[in-house]
C-alpha atoms as a PDB file:
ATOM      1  CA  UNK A   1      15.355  -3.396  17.328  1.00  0.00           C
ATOM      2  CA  UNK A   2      13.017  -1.296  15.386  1.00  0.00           C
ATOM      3  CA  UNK A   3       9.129  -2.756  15.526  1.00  0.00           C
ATOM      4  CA  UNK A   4       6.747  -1.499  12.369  1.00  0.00           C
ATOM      5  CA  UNK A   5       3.116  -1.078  13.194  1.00  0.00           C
ATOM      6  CA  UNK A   6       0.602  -0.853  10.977  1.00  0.00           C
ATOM      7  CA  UNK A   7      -1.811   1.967  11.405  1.00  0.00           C
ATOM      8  CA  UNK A   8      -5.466   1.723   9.212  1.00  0.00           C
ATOM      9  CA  UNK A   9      -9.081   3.430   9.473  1.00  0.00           C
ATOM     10  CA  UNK A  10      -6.850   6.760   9.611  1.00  0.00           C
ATOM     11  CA  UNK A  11      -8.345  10.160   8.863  1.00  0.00           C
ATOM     12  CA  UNK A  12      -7.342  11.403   5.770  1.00  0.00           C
ATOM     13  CA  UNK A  13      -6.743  14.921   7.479  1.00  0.00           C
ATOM     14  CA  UNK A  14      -4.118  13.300   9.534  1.00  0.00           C
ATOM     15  CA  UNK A  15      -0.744  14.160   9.887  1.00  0.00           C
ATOM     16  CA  UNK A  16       3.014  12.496  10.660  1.00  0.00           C
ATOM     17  CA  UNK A  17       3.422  14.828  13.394  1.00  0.00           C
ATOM     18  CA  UNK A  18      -0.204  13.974  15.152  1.00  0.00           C
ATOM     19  CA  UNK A  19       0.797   9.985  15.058  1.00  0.00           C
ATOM     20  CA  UNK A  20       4.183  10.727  16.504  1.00  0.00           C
ATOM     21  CA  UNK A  21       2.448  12.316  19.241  1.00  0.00           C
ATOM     22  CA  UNK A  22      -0.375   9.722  19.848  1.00  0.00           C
ATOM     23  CA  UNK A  23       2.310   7.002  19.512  1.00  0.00           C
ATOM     24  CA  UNK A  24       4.750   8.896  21.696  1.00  0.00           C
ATOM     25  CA  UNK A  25       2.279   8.047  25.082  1.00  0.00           C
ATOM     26  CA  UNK A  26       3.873   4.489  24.421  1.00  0.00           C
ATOM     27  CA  UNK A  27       7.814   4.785  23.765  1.00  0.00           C
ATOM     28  CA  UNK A  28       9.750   6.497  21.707  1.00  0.00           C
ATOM     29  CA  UNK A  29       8.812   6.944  17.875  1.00  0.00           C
ATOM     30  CA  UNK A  30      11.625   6.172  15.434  1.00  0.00           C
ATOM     31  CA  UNK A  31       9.420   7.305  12.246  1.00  0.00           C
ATOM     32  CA  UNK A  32       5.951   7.458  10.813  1.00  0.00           C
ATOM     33  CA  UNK A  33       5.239   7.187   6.982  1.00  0.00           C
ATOM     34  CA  UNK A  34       1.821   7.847   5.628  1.00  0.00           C
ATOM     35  CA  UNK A  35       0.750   5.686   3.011  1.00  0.00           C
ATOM     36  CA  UNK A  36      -0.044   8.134   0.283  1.00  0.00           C
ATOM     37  CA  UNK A  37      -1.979   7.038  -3.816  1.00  0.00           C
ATOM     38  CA  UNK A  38       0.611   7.576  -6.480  1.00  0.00           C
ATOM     39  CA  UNK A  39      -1.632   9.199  -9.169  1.00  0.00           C
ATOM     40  CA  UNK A  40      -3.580  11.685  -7.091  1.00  0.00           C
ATOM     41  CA  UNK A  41      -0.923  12.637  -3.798  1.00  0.00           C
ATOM     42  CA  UNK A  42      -3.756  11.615  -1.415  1.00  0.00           C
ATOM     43  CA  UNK A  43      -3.713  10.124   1.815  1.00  0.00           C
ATOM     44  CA  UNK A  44      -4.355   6.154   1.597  1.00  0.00           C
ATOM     45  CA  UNK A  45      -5.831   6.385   5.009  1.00  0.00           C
ATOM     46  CA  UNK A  46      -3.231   4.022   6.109  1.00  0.00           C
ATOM     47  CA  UNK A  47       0.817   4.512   7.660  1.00  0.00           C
ATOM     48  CA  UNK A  48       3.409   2.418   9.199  1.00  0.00           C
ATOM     49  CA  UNK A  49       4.622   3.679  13.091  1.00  0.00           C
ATOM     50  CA  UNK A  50       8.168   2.528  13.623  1.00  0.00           C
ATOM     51  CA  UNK A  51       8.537   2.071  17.192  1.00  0.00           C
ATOM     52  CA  UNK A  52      11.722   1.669  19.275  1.00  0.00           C
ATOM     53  CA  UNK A  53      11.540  -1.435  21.258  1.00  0.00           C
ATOM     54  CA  UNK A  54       8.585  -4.576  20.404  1.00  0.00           C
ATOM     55  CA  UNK A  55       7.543  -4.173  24.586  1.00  0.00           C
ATOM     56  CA  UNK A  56       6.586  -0.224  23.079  1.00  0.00           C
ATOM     57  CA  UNK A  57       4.980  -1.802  19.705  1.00  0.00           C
ATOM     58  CA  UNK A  58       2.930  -4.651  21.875  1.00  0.00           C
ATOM     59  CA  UNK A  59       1.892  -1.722  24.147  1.00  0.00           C
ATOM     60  CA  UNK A  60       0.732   0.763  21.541  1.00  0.00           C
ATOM     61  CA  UNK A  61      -1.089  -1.412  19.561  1.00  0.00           C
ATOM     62  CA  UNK A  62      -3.135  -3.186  22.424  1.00  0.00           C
ATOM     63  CA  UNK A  63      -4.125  -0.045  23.592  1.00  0.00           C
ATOM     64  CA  UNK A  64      -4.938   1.701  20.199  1.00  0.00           C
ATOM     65  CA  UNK A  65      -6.341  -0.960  18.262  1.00  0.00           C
ATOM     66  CA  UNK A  66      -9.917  -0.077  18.291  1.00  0.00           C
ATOM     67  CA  UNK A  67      -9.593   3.037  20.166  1.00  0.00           C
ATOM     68  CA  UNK A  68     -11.502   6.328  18.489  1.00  0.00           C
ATOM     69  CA  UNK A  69      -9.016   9.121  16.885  1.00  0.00           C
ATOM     70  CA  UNK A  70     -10.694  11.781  15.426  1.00  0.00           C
ATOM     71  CA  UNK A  71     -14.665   9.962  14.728  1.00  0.00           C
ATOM     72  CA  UNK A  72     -12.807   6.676  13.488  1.00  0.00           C
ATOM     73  CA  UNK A  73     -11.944   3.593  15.427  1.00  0.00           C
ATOM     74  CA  UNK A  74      -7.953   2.814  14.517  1.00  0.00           C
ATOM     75  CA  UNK A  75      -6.762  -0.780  13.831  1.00  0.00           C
ATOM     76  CA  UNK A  76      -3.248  -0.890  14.999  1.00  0.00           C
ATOM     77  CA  UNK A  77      -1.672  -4.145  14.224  1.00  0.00           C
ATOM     78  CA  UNK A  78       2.284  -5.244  13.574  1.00  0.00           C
ATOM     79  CA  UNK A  79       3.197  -5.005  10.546  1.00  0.00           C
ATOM     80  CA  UNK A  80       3.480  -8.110   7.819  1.00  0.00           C
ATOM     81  CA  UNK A  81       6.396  -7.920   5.418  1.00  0.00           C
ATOM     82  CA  UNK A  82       5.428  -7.976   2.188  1.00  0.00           C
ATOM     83  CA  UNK A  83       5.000 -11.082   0.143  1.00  0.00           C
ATOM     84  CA  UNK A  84       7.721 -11.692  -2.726  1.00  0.00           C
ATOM     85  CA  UNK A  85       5.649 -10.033  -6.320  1.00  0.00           C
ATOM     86  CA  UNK A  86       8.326 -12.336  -8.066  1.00  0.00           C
ATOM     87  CA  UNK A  87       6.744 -15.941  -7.984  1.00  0.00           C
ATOM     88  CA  UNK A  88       3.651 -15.767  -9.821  1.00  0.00           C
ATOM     89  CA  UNK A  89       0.447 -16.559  -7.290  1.00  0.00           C
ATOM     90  CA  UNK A  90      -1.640 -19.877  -7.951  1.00  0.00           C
ATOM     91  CA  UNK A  91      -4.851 -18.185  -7.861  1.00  0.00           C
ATOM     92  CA  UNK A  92      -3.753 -15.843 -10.899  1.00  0.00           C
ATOM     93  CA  UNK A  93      -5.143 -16.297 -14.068  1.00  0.00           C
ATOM     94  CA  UNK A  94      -2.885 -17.025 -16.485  1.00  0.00           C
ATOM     95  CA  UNK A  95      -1.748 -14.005 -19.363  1.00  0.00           C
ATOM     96  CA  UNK A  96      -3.548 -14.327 -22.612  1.00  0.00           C
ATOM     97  CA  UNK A  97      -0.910 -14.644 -25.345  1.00  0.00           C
ATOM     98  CA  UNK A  98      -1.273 -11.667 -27.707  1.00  0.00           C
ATOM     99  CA  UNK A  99      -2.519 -12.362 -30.981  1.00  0.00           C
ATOM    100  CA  UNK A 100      -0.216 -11.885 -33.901  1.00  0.00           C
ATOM    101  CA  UNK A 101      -0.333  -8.433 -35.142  1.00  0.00           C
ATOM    102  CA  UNK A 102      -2.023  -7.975 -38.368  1.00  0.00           C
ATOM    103  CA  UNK A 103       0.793  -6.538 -41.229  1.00  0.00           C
ATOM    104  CA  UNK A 104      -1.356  -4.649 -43.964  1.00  0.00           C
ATOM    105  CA  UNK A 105       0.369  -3.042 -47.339  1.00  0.00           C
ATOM    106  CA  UNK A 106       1.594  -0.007 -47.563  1.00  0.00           C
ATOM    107  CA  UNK A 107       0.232   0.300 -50.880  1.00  0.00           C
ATOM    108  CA  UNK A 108      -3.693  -0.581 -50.671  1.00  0.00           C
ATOM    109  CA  UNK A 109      -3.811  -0.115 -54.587  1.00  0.00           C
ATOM    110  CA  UNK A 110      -1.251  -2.785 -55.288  1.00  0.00           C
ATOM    111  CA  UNK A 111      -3.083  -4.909 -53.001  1.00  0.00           C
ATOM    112  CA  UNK A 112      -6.347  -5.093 -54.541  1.00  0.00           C
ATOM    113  CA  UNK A 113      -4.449  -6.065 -57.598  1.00  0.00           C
ATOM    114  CA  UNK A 114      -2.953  -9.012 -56.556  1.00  0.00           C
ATOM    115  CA  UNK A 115      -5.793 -10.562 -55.171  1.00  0.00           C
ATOM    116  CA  UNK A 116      -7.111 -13.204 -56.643  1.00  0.00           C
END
């Protein structure tokens, strides 16, 4: 059973193939994925390590978690799914109905005519 760790505080100079080697010291690596922003390609400073077996995961993140890699301390956790974005949250503010959208002539002369 594959085991997803979460991997933050990461160098943004970091690679997939240096996690696969730090993560390596603890069982074997099925994939890494580094988080990266949509808009400008760049590292999040985040990724997810999928480990082999959860006695690997439980290993690798006790000993990492806090441990300095490269002049930052990681935090190495396992990793949450994410929560359902379909069922609105009950902290979230309600959506401001649009006003209705304000139909002038096409004609401004005609307009001014038939105003009272």
């Amino acid at each position: 059973m594959t085991v997803n760790l979460y991997v933050g505080n990461l160098p943004y100079t970091v690679s997939e193939s240096d996690l696969t080697t730090l993560f390596a010291g603890f069982g074997r690596v099925d994939g890494v994925r580094i988080i990266h922003d949509s808009v400008s390609g760049r590292p999040k400073g985040y990724a997810f390590v999928a480990m082999a077996t959860k006695a690997d995961a439980d290993k690798a993140a006790h000993r990492l978690n806090g441990k300095d890699f490269r002049g930052r301390k990681l935090k190495v956790s396992e990793a949450r799914r994410k929560k359902d974005q379909s069922a609105p949250s009950a902290r979230r503010q309600p959506l401001r109905q649009a006003r209705p959208q304000v139909r002038f002539p096409s004609d401004w002369s005609t307009w001014r005519k038939q105003r009272p």
